[in-house]
Protein backbone atom coordinates (compact mmCIF):
# COMPACT_ATOMS: atom_id res chain seq x y z
CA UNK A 1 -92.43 131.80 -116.58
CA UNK A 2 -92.30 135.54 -117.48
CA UNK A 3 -88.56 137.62 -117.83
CA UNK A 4 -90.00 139.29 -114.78
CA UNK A 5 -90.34 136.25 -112.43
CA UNK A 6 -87.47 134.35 -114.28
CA UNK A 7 -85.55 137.33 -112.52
CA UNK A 8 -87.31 137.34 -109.17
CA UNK A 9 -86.36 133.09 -109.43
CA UNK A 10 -83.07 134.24 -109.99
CA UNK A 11 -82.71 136.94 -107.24
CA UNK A 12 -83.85 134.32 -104.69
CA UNK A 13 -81.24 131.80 -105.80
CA UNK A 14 -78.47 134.02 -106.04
CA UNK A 15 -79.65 135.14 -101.98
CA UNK A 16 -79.54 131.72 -100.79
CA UNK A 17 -75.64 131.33 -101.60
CA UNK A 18 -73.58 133.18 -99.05
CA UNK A 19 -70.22 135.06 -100.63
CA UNK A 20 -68.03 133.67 -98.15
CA UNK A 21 -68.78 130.61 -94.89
CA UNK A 22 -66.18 130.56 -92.15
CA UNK A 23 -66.18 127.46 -90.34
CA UNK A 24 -64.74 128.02 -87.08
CA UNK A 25 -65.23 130.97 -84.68
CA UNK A 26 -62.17 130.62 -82.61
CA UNK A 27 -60.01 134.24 -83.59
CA UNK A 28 -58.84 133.05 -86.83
CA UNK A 29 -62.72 132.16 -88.08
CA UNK A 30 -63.95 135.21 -86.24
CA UNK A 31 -61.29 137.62 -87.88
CA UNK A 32 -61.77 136.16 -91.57
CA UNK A 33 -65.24 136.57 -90.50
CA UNK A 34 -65.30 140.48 -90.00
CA UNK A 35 -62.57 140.58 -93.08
CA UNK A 36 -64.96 139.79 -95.32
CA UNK A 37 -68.22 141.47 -93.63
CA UNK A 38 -66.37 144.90 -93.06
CA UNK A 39 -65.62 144.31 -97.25
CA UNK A 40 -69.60 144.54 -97.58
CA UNK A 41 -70.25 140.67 -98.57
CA UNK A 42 -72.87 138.14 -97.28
CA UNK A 43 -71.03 135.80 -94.42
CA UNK A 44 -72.10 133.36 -92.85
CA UNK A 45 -69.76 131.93 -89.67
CA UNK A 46 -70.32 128.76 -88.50
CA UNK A 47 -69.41 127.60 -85.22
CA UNK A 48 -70.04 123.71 -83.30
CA UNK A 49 -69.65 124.28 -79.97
CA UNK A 50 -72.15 127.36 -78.00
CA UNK A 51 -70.64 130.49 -77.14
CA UNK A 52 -68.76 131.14 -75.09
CA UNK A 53 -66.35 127.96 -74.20
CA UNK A 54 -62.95 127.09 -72.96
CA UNK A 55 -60.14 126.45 -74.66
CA UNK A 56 -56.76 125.30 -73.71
CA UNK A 57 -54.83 128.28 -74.32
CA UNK A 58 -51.86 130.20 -72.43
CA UNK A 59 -53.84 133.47 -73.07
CA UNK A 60 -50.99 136.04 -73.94
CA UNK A 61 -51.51 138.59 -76.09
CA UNK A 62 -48.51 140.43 -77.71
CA UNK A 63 -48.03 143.52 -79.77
CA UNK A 64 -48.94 141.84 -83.03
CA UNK A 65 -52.42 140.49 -81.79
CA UNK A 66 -53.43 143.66 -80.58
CA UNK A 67 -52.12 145.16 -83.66
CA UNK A 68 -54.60 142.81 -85.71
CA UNK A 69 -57.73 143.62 -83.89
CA UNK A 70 -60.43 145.07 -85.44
CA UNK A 71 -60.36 148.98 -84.51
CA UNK A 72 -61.86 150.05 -81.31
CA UNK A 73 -61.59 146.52 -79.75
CA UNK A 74 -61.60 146.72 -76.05
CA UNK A 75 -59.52 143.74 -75.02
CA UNK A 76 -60.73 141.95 -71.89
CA UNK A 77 -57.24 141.54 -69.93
CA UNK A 78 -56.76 140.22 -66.87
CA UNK A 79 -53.54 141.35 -66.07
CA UNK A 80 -50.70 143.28 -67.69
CA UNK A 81 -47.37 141.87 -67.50
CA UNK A 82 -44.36 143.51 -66.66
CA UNK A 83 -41.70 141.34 -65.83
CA UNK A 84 -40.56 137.71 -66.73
CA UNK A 85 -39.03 135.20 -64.61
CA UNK A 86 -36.92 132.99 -66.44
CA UNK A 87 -35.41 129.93 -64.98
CA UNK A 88 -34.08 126.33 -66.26
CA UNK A 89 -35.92 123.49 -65.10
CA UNK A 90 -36.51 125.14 -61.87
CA UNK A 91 -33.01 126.26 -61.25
CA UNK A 92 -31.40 129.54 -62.47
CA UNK A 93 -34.11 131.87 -61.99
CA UNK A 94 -33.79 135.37 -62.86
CA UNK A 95 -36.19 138.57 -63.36
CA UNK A 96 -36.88 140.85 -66.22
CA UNK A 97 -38.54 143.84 -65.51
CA UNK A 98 -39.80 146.41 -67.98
CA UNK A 99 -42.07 149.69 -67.28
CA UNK A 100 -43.23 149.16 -70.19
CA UNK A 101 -46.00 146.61 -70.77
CA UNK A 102 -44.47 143.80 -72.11
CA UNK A 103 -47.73 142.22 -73.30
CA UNK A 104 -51.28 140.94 -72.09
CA UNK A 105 -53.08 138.63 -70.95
CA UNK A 106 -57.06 137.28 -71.31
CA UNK A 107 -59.26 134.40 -70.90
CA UNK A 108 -60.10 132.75 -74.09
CA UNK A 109 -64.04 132.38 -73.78
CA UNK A 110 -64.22 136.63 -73.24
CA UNK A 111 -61.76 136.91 -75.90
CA UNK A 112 -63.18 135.20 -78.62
CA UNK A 113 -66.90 136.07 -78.15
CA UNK A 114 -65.57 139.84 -78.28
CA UNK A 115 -63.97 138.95 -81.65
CA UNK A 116 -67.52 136.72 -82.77
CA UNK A 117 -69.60 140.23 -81.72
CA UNK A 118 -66.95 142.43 -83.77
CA UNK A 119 -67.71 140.32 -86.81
CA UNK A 120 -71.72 140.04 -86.17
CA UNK A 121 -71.28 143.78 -85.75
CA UNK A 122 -70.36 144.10 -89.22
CA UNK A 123 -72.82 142.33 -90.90
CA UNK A 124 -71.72 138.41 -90.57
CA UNK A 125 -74.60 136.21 -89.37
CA UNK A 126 -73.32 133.27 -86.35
CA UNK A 127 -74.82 129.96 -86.68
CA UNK A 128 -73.52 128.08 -83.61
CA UNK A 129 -74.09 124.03 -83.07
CA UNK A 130 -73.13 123.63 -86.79
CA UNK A 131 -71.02 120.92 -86.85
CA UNK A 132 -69.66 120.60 -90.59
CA UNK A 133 -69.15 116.58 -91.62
CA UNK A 134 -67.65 117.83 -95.24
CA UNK A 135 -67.13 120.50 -98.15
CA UNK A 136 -67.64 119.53 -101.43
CA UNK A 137 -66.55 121.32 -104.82
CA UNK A 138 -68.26 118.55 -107.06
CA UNK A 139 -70.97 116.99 -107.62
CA UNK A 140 -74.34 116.78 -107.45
CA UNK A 141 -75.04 118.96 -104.13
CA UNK A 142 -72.72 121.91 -106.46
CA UNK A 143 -75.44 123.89 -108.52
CA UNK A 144 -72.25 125.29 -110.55
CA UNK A 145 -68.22 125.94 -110.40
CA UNK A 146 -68.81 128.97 -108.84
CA UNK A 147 -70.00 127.42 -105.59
CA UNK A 148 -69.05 125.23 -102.80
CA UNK A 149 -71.22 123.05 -101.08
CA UNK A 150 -70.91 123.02 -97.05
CA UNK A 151 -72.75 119.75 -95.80
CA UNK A 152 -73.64 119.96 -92.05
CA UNK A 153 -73.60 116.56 -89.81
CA UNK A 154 -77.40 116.82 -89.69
CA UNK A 155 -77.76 116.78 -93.67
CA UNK A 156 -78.21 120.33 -94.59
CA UNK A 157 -76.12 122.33 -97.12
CA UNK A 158 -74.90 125.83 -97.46
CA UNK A 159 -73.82 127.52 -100.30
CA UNK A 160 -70.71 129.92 -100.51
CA UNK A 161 -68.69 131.14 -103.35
CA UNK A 162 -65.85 131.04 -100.90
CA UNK A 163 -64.83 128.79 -98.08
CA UNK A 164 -62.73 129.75 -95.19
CA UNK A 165 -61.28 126.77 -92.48
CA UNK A 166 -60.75 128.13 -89.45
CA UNK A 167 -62.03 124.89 -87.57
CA UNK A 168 -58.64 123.95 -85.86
CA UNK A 169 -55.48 121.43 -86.65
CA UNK A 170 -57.69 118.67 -86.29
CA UNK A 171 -60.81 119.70 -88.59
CA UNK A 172 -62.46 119.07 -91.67
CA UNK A 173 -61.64 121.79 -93.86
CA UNK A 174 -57.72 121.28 -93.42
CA UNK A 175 -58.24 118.04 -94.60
CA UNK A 176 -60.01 118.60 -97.38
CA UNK A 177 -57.50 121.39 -98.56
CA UNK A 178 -54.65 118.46 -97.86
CA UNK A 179 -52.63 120.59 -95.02
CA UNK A 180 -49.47 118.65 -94.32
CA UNK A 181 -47.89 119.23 -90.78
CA UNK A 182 -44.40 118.17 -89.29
CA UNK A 183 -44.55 119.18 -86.22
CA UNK A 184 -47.17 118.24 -83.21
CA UNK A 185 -46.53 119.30 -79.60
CA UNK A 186 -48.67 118.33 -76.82
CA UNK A 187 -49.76 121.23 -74.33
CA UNK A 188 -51.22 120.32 -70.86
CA UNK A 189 -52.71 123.08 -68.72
CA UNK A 190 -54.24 123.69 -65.66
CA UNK A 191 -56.42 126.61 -64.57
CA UNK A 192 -55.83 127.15 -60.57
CA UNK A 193 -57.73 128.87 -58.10
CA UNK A 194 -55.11 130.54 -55.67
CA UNK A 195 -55.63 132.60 -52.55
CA UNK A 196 -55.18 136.67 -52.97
CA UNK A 197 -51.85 136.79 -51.12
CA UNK A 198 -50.69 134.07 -53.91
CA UNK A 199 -52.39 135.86 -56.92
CA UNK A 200 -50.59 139.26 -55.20
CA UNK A 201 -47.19 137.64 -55.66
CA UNK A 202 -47.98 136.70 -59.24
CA UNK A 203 -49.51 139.96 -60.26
CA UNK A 204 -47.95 141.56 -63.58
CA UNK A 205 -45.63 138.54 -63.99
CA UNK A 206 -44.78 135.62 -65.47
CA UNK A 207 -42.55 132.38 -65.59
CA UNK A 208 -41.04 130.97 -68.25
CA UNK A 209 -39.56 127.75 -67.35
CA UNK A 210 -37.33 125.86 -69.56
CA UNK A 211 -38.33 122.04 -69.34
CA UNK A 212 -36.49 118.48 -68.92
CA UNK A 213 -36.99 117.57 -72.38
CA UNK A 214 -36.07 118.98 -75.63
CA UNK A 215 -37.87 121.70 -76.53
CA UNK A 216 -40.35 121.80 -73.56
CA UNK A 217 -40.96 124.75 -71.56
CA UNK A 218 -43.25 125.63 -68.91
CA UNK A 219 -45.52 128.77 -67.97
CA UNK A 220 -47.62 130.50 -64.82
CA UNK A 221 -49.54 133.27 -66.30
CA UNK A 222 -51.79 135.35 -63.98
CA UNK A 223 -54.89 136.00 -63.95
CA UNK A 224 -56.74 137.64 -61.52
CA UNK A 225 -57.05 134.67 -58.65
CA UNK A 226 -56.43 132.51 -60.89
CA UNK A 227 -52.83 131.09 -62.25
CA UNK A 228 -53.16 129.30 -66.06
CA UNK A 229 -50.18 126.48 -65.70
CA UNK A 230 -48.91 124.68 -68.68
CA UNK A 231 -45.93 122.87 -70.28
CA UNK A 232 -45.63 121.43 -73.94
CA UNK A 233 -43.55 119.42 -75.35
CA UNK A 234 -42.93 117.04 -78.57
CA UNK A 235 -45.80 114.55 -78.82
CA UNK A 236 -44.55 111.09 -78.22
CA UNK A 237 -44.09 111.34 -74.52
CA UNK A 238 -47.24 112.07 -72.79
CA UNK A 239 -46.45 110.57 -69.23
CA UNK A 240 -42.87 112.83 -69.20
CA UNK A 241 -45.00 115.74 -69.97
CA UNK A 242 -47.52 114.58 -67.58
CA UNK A 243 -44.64 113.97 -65.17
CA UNK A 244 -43.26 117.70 -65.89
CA UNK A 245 -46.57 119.52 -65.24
CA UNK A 246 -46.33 117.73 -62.04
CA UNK A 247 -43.51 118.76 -61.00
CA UNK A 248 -43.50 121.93 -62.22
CA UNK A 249 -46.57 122.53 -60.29
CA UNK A 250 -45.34 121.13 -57.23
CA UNK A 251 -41.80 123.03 -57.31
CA UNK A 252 -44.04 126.40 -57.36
CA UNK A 253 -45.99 125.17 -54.36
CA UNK A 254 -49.40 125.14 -56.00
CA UNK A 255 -49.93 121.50 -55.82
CA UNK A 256 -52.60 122.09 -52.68
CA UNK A 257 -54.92 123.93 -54.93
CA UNK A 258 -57.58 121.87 -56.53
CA UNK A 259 -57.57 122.63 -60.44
CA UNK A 260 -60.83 124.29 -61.81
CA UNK A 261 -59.74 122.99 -64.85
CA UNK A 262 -57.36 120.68 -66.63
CA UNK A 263 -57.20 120.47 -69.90
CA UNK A 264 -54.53 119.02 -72.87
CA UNK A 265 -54.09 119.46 -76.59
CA UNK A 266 -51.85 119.24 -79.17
CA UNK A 267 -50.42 122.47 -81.73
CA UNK A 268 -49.82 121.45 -84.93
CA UNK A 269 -47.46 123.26 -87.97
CA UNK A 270 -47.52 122.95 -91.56
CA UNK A 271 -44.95 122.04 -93.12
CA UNK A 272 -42.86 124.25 -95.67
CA UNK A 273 -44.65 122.81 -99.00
CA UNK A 274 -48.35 122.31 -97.33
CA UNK A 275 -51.26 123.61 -99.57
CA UNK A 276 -53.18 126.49 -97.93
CA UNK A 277 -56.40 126.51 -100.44
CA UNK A 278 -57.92 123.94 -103.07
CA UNK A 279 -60.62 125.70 -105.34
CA UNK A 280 -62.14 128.23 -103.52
CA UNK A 281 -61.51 126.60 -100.26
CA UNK A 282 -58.66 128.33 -97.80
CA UNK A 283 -57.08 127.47 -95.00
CA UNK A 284 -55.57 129.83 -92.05
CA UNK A 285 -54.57 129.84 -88.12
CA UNK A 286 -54.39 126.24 -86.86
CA UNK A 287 -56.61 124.70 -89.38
CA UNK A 288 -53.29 125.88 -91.59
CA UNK A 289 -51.08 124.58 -89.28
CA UNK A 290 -49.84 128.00 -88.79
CA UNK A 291 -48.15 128.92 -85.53
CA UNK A 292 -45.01 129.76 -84.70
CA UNK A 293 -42.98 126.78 -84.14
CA UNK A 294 -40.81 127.48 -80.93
CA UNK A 295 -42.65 129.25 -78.78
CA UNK A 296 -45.97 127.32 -80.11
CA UNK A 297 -47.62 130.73 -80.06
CA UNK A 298 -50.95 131.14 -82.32
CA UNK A 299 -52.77 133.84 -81.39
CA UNK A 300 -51.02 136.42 -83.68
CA UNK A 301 -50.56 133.54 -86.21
CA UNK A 302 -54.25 133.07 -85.90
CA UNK A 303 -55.52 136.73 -86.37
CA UNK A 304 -53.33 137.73 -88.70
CA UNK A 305 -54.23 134.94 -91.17
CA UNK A 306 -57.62 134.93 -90.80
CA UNK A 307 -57.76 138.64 -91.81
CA UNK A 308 -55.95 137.57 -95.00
CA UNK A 309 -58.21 134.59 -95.62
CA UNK A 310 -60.92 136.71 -95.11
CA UNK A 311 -59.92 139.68 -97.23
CA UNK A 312 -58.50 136.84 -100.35
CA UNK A 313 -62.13 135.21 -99.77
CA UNK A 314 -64.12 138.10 -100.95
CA UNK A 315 -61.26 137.79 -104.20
CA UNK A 316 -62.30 134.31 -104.66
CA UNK A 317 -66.00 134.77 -104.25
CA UNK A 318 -65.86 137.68 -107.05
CA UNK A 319 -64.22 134.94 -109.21
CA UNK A 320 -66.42 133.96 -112.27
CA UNK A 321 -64.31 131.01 -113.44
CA UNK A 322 -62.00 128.17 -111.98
CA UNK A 323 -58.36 130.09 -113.15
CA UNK A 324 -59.64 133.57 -111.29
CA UNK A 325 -59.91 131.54 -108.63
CA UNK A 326 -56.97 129.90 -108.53
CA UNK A 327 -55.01 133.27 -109.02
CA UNK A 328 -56.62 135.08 -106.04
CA UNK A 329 -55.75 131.84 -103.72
CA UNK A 330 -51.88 131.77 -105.12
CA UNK A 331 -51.94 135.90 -103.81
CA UNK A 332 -53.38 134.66 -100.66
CA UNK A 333 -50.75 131.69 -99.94
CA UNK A 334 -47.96 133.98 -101.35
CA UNK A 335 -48.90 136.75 -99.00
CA UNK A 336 -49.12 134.18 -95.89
CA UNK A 337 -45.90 132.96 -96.89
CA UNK A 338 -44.14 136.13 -97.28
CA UNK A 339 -44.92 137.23 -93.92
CA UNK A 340 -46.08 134.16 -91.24
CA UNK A 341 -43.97 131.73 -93.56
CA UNK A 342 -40.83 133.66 -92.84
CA UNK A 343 -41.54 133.80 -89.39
CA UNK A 344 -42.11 129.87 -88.78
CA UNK A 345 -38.69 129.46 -90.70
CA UNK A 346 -36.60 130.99 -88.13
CA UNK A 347 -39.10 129.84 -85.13
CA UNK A 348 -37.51 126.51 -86.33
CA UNK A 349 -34.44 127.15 -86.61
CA UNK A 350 -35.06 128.36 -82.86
CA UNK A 351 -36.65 125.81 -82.13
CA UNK A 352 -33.75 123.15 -83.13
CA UNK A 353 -31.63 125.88 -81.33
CA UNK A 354 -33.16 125.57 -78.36
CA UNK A 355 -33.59 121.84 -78.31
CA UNK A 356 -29.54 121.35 -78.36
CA UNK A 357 -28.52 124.58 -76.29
CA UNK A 358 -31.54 125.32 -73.77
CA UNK A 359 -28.59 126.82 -70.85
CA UNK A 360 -27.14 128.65 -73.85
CA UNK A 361 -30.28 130.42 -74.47
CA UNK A 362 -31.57 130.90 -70.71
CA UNK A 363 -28.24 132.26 -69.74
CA UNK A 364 -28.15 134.81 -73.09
CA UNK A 365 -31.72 136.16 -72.18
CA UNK A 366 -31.24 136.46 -68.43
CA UNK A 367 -26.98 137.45 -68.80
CA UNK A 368 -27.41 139.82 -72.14
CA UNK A 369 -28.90 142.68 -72.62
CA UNK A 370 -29.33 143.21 -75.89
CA UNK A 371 -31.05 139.66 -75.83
CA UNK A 372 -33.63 140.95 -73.54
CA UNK A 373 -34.21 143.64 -75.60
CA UNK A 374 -35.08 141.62 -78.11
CA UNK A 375 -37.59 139.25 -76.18
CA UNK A 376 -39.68 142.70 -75.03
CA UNK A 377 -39.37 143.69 -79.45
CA UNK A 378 -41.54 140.63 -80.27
CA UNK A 379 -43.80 140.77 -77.37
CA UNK A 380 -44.17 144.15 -77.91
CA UNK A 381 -44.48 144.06 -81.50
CA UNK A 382 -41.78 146.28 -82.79
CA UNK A 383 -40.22 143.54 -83.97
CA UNK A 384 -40.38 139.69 -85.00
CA UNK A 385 -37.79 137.11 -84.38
CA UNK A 386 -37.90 137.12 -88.76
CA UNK A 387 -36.57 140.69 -88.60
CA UNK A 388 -34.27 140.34 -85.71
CA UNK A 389 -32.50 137.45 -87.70
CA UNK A 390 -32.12 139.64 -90.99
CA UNK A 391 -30.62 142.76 -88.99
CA UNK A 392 -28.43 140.64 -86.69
CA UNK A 393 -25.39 139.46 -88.74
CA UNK A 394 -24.77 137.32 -85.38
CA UNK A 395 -27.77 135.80 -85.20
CA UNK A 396 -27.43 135.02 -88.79
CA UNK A 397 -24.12 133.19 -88.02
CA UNK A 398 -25.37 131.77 -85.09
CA UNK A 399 -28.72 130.35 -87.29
CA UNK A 400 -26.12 129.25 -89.91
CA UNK A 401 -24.01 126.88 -87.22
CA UNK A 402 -26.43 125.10 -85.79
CA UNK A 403 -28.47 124.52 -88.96
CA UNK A 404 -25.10 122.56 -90.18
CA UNK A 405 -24.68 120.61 -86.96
């Protein structure tokens, strides 16, 4: 073969492996997805299911999702919220009302397609029914060290200098990596059809409902004519949580409305020492295990770690040996853990909180003002419950008792 073709050979080869593969188009996939693309490299995100489809998901948007959007994203909401009713397993309830908007709310199919077209916009290509049965770093389908080997349940491979899981607590890129998680909550939801007078009452408010069992709570978040109910709760006990949605549905006086859908699943977070990349393979939003662990919220969690991943994965894919690598996945897990990490450290800390003391808390956010003030900072995004804990020499004390009880 002539230097010239030898070249041409090696053009073509070096075309056929992508810089960075996202598995996973949910918002974490999608933003590592337009990370990486608006950085100029080849992606490639792969997605199972067809676009778009449900998932179980409260739908709330607060100040640090819409803060980690890509710019000039026109989020579809379906309502604005206001005001929060809080009450105690149905009893207790009170009102919060803000004029200013507390935070959104969408419907996850819109949401994440807009997110999947952001990333498409900037250059990644969408492969959807790709369904990914392993990764592999080794071996014979691995043409060098420089290169990871995708294997799709129907036998082909992809090529990528650098992974990126974004294919959900339960998928096959976590595992590979070795996430580790200590905490699983199951979530049941229903999606319910109401009548306009019903939607009316509900408009630009929602309930947060403080369940029978530690660390459950329930929600009604509107949308349009139609309510999204859900509780969660520890795994363990799926009839009680069955039993709560139940009830919780039938104390609100929606139990004569048929369900358009009902749906379950279960949030999963990492623990403290899980790994979030092996090789050039990372990890982020619930493939991660990263969410925050009271509240169970991932959105944020979700966008703001897969702009990370995808930003670290154009590091890794410029890597030319195995220690390059390494470094540039250390940066990303330190800067995941210097932000989201805090944040999951006092969400469990809440968490346990809130497990012992649930009237303590209700009656501080509906009784205090300051307290309230501090639930519309996080929603908002001026603040995170992180920050509020290291300005708060109270909070700090408060933290401090319960974590030695």
């Amino acid at each position: 073969m002539s230097s010239e073709n030898a070249d041409a050979g090696h053009e073509h080869e070096e075309l056929s492996v992508w810089d960075v593969v996202v598995v996973g188009a949910g918002p974490a996939g999608a933003s590592a997805a337009y990370a990486a693309a608006v950085a100029g490299r080849r992606v490639l995100l792969l997605e199972k299911a067809e676009l778009p489809r449900y998932k179980t998901c409260g739908g709330g948007i607060i100040g640090y999702s819409r803060d980690s959007l890509p710019p000039g994203f026109e989020l579809p909401l379906q309502d604005r919220i206001h005001a929060v009713t809080f009450s105690l397993n149905g009893r207790l309830a009170r009102t919060r009302r803000s004029r200013r908007m507390l935070f959104g709310l969408i419907n996850r199919p819109e949401f994440d397609a807009g997110l999947v077209e952001e990333a498409q916009k900037a250059g990644a290509e969408l492969r959807t029914g790709a369904t990914v049965s392993r990764v592999e770093q080794h071996g014979a389908a691995v043409p060098d060290r420089r290169t990871v080997a995708v294997v799709l349940s129907g036998g082909e491979t992809v090529l990528a200098r650098a992974v990126v899981g974004a294919d959900g607590s339960a998928g096959r890129i976590g595992a590979h990596v070795g996430v580790k998680l200590d905490q699983v909550d199951l979530g049941l939801e229903a999606e319910i059809p109401v009548p306009q007078t019903v939607a009316e009452d509900w408009a630009g408010r929602v309930l947060i409902d403080w369940g029978p069992m530690p660390g459950s709570y329930g929600w009604v978040f509107p949308k349009g004519d139609t309510l999204t109910v859900g509780v969660i709760s520890a795994r363990g006990d799926g009839g009680g949580t069955k039993r709560y949605l139940e009830d919780f549905v039938a104390r609100l006086g929606l139990a004569g409305f048929e369900p358009k859908i009902s749906s379950g699943h279960l949030t999963r977070c990492r623990s403290d020492d899980s790994p979030l990349s092996r090789g050039r393979v990372l990890v982020c939003g619930d493939a991660a295990g990263l969410l925050e662990p009271w509240t169970r919220e991932g959105i944020s969690f979700a966008l703001r770690s897969g702009r990370l991943a995808g930003e670290w994965a154009v590091r890794v894919a410029e890597s030319h040996d195995a220690v390059d690598a390494r470094r540039q996945a250390l940066n990303y897990a330190f800067a995941i853990k210097a932000g989201l990490g805090v944040e999951m450290s006092v969400g469990r800390r809440m968490l346990k909180l809130f497990e012992r003391r649930p009237g303590v808390l209700h009656a501080v956010l509906t009784g205090f003002r300051p307290a309230w003030n501090a639930f519309a900072g996080i929603t908002r995004g001026t603040t995170s419950l992180a920050e509020l804990v290291r300005s708060h020499p109270l909070a700090q004390r408060a933290l401090s008792v319960m974590d030695r009880k």
